[in-house]
Each structure stands twice: as structure tokens, then as C-alpha cells.
Protein backbone atom coordinates (compact mmCIF):
# COMPACT_ATOMS: atom_id res chain seq x y z
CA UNK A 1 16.25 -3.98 -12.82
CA UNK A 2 12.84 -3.98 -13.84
CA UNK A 3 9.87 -0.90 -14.03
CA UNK A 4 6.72 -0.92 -14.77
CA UNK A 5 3.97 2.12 -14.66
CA UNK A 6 0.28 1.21 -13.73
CA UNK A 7 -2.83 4.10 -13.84
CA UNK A 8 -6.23 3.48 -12.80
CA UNK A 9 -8.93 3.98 -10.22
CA UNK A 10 -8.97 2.26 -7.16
CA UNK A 11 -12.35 1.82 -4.92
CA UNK A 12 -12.32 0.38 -1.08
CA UNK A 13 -14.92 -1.46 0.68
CA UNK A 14 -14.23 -3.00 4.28
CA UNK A 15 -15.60 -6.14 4.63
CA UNK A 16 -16.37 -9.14 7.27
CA UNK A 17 -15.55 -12.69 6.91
CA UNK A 18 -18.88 -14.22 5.85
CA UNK A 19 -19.11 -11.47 2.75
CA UNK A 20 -15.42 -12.72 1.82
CA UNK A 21 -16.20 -16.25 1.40
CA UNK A 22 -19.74 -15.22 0.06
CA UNK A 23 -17.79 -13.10 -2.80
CA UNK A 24 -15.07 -16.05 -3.57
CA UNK A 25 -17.30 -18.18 -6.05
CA UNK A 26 -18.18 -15.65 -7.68
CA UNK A 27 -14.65 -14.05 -8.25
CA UNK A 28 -13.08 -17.08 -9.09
CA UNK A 29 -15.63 -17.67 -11.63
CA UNK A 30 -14.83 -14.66 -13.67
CA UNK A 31 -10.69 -14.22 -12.17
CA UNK A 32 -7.94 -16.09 -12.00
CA UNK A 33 -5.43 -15.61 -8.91
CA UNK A 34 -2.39 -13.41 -9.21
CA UNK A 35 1.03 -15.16 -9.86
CA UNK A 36 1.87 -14.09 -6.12
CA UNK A 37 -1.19 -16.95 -4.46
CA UNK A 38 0.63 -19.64 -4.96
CA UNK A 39 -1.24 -22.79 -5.02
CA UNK A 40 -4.05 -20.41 -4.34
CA UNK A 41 -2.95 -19.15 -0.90
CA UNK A 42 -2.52 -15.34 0.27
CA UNK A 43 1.13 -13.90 0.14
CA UNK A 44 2.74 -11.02 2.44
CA UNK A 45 2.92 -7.32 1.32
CA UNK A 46 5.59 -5.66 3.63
CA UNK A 47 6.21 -1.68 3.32
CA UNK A 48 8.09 1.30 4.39
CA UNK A 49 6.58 4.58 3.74
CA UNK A 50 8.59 7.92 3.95
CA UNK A 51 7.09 11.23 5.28
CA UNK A 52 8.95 14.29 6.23
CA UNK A 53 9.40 15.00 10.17
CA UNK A 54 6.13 16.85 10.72
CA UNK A 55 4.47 13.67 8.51
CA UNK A 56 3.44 16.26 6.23
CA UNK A 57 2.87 14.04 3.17
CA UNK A 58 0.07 11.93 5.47
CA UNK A 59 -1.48 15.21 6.39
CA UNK A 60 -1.69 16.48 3.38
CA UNK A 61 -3.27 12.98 2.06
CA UNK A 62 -6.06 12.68 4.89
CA UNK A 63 -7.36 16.34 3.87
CA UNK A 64 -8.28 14.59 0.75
CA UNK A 65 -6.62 17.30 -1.85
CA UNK A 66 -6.86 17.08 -5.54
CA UNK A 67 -3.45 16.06 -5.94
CA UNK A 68 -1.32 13.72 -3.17
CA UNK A 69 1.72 12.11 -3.44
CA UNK A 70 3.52 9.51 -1.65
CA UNK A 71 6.22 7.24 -1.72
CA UNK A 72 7.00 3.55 -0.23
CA UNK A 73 9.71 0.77 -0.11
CA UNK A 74 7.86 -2.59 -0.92
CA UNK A 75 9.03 -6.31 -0.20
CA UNK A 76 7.49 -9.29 -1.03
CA UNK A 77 9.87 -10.96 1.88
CA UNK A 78 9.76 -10.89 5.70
CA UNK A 79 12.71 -10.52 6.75
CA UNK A 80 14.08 -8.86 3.58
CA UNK A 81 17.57 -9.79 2.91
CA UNK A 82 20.56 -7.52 1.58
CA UNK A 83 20.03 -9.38 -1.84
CA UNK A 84 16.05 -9.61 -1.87
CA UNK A 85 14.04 -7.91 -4.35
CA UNK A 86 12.23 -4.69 -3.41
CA UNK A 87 10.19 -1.96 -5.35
CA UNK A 88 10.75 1.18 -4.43
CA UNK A 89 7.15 3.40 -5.62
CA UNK A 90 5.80 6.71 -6.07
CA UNK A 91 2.66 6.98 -6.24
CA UNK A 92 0.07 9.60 -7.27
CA UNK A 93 -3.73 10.21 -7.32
CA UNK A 94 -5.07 13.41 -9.36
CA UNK A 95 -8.94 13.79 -9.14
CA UNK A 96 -9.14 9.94 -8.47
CA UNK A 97 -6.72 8.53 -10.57
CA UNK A 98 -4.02 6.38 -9.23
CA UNK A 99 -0.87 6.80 -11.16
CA UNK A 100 2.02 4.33 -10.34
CA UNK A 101 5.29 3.85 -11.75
CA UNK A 102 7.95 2.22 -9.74
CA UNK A 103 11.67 0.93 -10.07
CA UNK A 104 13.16 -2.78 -9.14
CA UNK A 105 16.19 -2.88 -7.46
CA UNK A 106 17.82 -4.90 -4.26
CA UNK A 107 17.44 -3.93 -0.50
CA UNK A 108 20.67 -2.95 -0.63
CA UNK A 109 20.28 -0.80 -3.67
CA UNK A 110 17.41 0.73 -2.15
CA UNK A 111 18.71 1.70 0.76
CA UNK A 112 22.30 3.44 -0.46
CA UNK A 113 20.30 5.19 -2.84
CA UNK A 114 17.65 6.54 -0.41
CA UNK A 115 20.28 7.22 2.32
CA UNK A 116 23.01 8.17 0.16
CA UNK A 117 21.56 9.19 -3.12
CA UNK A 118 23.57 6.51 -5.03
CA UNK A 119 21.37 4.66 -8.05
CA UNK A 120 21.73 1.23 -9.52
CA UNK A 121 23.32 1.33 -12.65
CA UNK A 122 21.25 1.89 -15.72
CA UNK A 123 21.06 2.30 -19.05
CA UNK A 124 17.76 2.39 -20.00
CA UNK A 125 15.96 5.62 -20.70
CA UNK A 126 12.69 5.11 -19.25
CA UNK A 127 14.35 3.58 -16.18
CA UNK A 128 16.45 7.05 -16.23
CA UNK A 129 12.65 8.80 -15.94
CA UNK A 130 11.13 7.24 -13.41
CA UNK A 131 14.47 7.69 -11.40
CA UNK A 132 14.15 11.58 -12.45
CA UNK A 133 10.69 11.89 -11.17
CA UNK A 134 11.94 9.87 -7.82
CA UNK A 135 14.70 12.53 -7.62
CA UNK A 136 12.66 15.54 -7.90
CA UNK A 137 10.49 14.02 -5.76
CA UNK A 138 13.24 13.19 -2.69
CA UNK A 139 14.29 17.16 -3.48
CA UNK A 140 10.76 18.80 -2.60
CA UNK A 141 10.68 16.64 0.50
CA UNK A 142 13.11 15.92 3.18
CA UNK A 143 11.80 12.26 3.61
CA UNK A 144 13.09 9.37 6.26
CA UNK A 145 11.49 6.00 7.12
CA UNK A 146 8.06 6.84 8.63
CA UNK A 147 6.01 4.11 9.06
CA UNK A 148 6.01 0.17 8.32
CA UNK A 149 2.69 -1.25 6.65
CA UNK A 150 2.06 -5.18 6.23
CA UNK A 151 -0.49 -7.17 5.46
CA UNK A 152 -1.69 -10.43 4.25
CA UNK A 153 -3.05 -10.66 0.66
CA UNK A 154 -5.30 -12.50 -1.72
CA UNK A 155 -5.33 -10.99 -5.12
CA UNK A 156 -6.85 -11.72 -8.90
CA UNK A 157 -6.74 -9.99 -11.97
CA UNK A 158 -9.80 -10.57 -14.66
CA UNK A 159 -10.00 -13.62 -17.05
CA UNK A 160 -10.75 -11.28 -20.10
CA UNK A 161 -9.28 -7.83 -18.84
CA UNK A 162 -6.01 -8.15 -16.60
CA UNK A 163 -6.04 -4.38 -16.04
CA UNK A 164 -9.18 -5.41 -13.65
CA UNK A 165 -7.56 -6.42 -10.26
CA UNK A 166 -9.02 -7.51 -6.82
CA UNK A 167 -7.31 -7.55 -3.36
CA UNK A 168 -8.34 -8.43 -0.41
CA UNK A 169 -5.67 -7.62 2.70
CA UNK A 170 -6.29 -8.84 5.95
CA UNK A 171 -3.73 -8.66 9.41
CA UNK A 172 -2.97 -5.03 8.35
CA UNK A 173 -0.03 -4.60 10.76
CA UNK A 174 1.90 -1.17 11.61
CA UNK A 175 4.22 0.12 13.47
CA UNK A 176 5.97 3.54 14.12
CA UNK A 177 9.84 1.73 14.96
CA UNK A 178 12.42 -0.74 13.90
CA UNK A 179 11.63 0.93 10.30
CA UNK A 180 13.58 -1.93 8.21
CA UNK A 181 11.75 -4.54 5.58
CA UNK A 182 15.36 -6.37 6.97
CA UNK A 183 13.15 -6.29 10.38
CA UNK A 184 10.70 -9.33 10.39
CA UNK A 185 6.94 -8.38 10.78
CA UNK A 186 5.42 -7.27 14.00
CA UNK A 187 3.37 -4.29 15.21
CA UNK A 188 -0.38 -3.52 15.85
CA UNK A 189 -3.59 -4.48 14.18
CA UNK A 190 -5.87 -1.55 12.73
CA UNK A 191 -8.65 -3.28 11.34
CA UNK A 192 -10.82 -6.42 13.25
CA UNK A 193 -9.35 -9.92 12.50
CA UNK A 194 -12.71 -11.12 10.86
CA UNK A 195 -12.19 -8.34 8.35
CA UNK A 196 -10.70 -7.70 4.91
CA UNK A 197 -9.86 -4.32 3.19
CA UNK A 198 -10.96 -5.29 -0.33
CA UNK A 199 -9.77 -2.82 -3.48
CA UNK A 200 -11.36 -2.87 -6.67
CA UNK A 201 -8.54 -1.61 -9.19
CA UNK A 202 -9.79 -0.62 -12.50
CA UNK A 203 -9.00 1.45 -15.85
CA UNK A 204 -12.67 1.49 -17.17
CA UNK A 205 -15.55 0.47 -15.55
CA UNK A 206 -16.93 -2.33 -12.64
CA UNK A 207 -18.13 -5.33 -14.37
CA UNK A 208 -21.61 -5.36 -14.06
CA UNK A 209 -21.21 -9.45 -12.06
CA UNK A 210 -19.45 -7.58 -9.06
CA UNK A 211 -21.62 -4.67 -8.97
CA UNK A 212 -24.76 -6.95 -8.54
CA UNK A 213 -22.93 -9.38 -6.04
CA UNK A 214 -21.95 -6.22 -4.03
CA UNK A 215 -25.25 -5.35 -3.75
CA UNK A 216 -26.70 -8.76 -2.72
CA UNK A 217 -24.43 -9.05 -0.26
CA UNK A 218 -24.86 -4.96 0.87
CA UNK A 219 -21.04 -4.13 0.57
CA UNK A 220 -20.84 -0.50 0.56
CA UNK A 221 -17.49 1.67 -0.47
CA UNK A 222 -15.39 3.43 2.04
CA UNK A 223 -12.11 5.86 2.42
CA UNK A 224 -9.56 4.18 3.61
CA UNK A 225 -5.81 4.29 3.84
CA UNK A 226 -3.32 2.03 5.51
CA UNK A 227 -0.88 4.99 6.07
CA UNK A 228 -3.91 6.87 7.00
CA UNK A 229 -5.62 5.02 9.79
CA UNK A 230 -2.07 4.10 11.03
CA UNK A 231 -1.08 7.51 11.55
CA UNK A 232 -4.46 8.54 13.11
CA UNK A 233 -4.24 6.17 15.47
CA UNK A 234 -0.78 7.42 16.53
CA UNK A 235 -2.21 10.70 16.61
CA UNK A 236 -5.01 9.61 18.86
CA UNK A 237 -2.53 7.53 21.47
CA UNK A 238 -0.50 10.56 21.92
CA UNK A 239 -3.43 12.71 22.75
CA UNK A 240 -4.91 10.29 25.61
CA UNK A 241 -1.38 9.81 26.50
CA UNK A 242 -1.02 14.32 26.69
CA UNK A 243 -4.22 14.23 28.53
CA UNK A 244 -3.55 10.98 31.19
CA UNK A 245 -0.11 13.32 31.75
CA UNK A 246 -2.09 16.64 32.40
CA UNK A 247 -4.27 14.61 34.71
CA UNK A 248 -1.86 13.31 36.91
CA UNK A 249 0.10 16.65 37.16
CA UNK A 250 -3.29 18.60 37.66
């Protein structure tokens, strides 16, 4: 197994297609493309987040507290198999801050130890930590599968600072069912197919290059969450589908 721990801030902008390809020369003139694009083409980002029955922890997020906390199952691999990699996250934001650690394991792994509370093997001490804080996390909340995530991505990381990172996510694809990265990917859209959810993860400041080609090309920040506008949209099918019911009965 592997870990690693990343903190930073993380800004959104929703953007169409002709500010995407207007942005590229730019970025690739100051990034270089994450290990993941290769030969320079987008990869797949397939998750499972966990919420309690009442989807508290999504609640909670959307009222925009302080302090949220979530956690996800993440596959680079559609259908996951058995064997297949996964990362299994928790992730935090306190006053802005994105804190991330995460543990590598196997879909397999994953899966006894979320169902069954059974851990890989592991000798490592700060391996043993981030498995604590997982833990303590899985024993404040009474968590199941809640909702499956993908998406399409293009990502780069800086030439001269690698803690600067870009994504861009397109095909943002959910689903409330068949909750399994061994499931291939299916579900709804939530955002337009000529846009792009671009992030701009950083642990200092913006480079000044993207902050003057955002405003060129008038690309304006935004709140949004994947989970989020998933779960809102679930929230508003079930209340036309309450109402269409009241009107037939009426």
C-alpha cells in the first residue's frame, strides 16, 4: 500500500468549450500534463461516496459550515476489478482549506474493510494514522454507499511548482444505484456537454499568467460540488415526483 496527504485551496469555475480550448495554450505553456493523460489525452475518475441514511454528511456540506467532512472510494478503472487499485479518501475543508490524506489498497481490500471492518496489513506508522483517523471517522457516522460520481479528466500540475494543479472534468456522470466501482459507468449528466468544471488547486497563491487569462476570457469562480449538485437534483426529482402524485390523487 501506498498514502499520501495533500492540503491546499481549491477554487471552481464552470466553463464552456470555446474558453477551454482558449485556456489550453496558455496552460500548456507554463504546465506539463499529469502522469494520468497519457499521450496527452483525458483519463476516467470513477467514485463512491458514503453518507449516512438521512445523507447527512451532504447536508451538512451544502450549508457551507466551517468545517465538512466527507469520505469516497476512488478508481482509476471502469469496471474496477477485485485486484484493481483504489484509494479510499477522507477529505476535509476548515475555513477553505482542503485537507486530504488517503490510503491505497485493492477493491477487494476496500470493500472487506468498509463492510467488515477488516484492514490490509500494515506496518507502517503513518499508514496506522491515517487508518485511525478513517476509523474514528466510520465510528461518528453510520456510512453505506451513497452515491457514484464519474467523470472525464484533463489535468496538469505547474512546470516550476507541482503543488499548483489544474483539472478540468467534463461528462460528470451520477447515479443513486448499482453503487459498485466493479459496476461499469453509467448514470445521468449534471452539467451541459459543452462544459467543463475546471479546479484551480493551490498551496500559495494564483500565478499571476492564469489570473490575467481568466480575465480576458471573463471566467468567473463558482460553488460547486459533484456530490452536491447530484444530490440536489435527487432532491428536486422527488419533489416534482411528491407533487405529480398529490395531483393525480387530488
Amino acid at each position: 500500500m501506498a498514502i499520501a496527504t495533500f492540503k491546499r485551496k481549491e477554487i471552481k469555475f464552470l466553463i464552456n468549450d470555446e474558453q477551454f480550448e482558449a485556456l489550453i495554450p496558455a496552460i500548456e505553456e507554463h504546465m506539463v500534463p499529469d502522469s494520468y493523460c497519457v499521450g496527452g489525452r483525458e483519463y476516467g475518475v470513477y467514485n463512491i461516496y458514503y453518507d449516512t441514511a438521512d445523507s447527512y454528511l451532504i447536508r451538512e456540506s451544502l450549508a457551507k459550515p466551517y468545517y465538512k467532512e466527507k469520505i469516497r472510494l476512488r478508481s482509476y478503472f471502469s469496471p474496477a476489478k477485485p485486484d484493481d487499485t483504489v484509494f479510499l479518501e477522507i477529505k476535509k475543508k476548515i475555513g477553505g482549506v482542503v485537507a486530504k490524506r488517503r490510503v491505497v489498497m485493492t477493491l477487494q481490500e476496500a470493500e472487506k474493510y468498509l463492510t467488515k471492518g477488516i484492514k490490509p496489513e500494515t506496518d507502517k506508522y503513518i499508514q496506522q494514522q491515517v487508518f485511525s483517523e478513517i476509523d474514528a471517522f466510520l465510528r461518528r457516522y453510520d456510512v453505506a454507499p451513497a452515491q457514484y460520481i464519474s467523470y472525464q479528466r484533463y489535468a496538469f500540475f505547474g512546470k516550476y511548482d507541482n503543488s499548483f494543479r489544474l483539472t478540468f472534468d467534463r461528462e460528470i456522470t451520477e447515479r443513486r444505484k448499482d453503487l459498485s466501482l466493479a459496476s461499469k459507468s453509467y448514470g445521468n449528466q449534471i452539467i451541459l456537454p459543452d462544459q467543463h468544471l475546471m479546479e484551480v488547486k493551490i498551496s500559495n497563491s494564483v500565478p499571476m499568467w492564469l489570473c490575467e487569462k481568466l480575465a480576458e476570457l471573463k471566467i468567473y469562480k463558482t460553488s460547486f460540488s459533484k456530490y452536491g449538485r447530484a444530490y440536489a437534483t435527487f432532491v428536486y426529482n422527488n419533489i416534482n415526483k411528491e407533487n405529480r402524485r398529490i395531483k393525480t390523487y387530488a
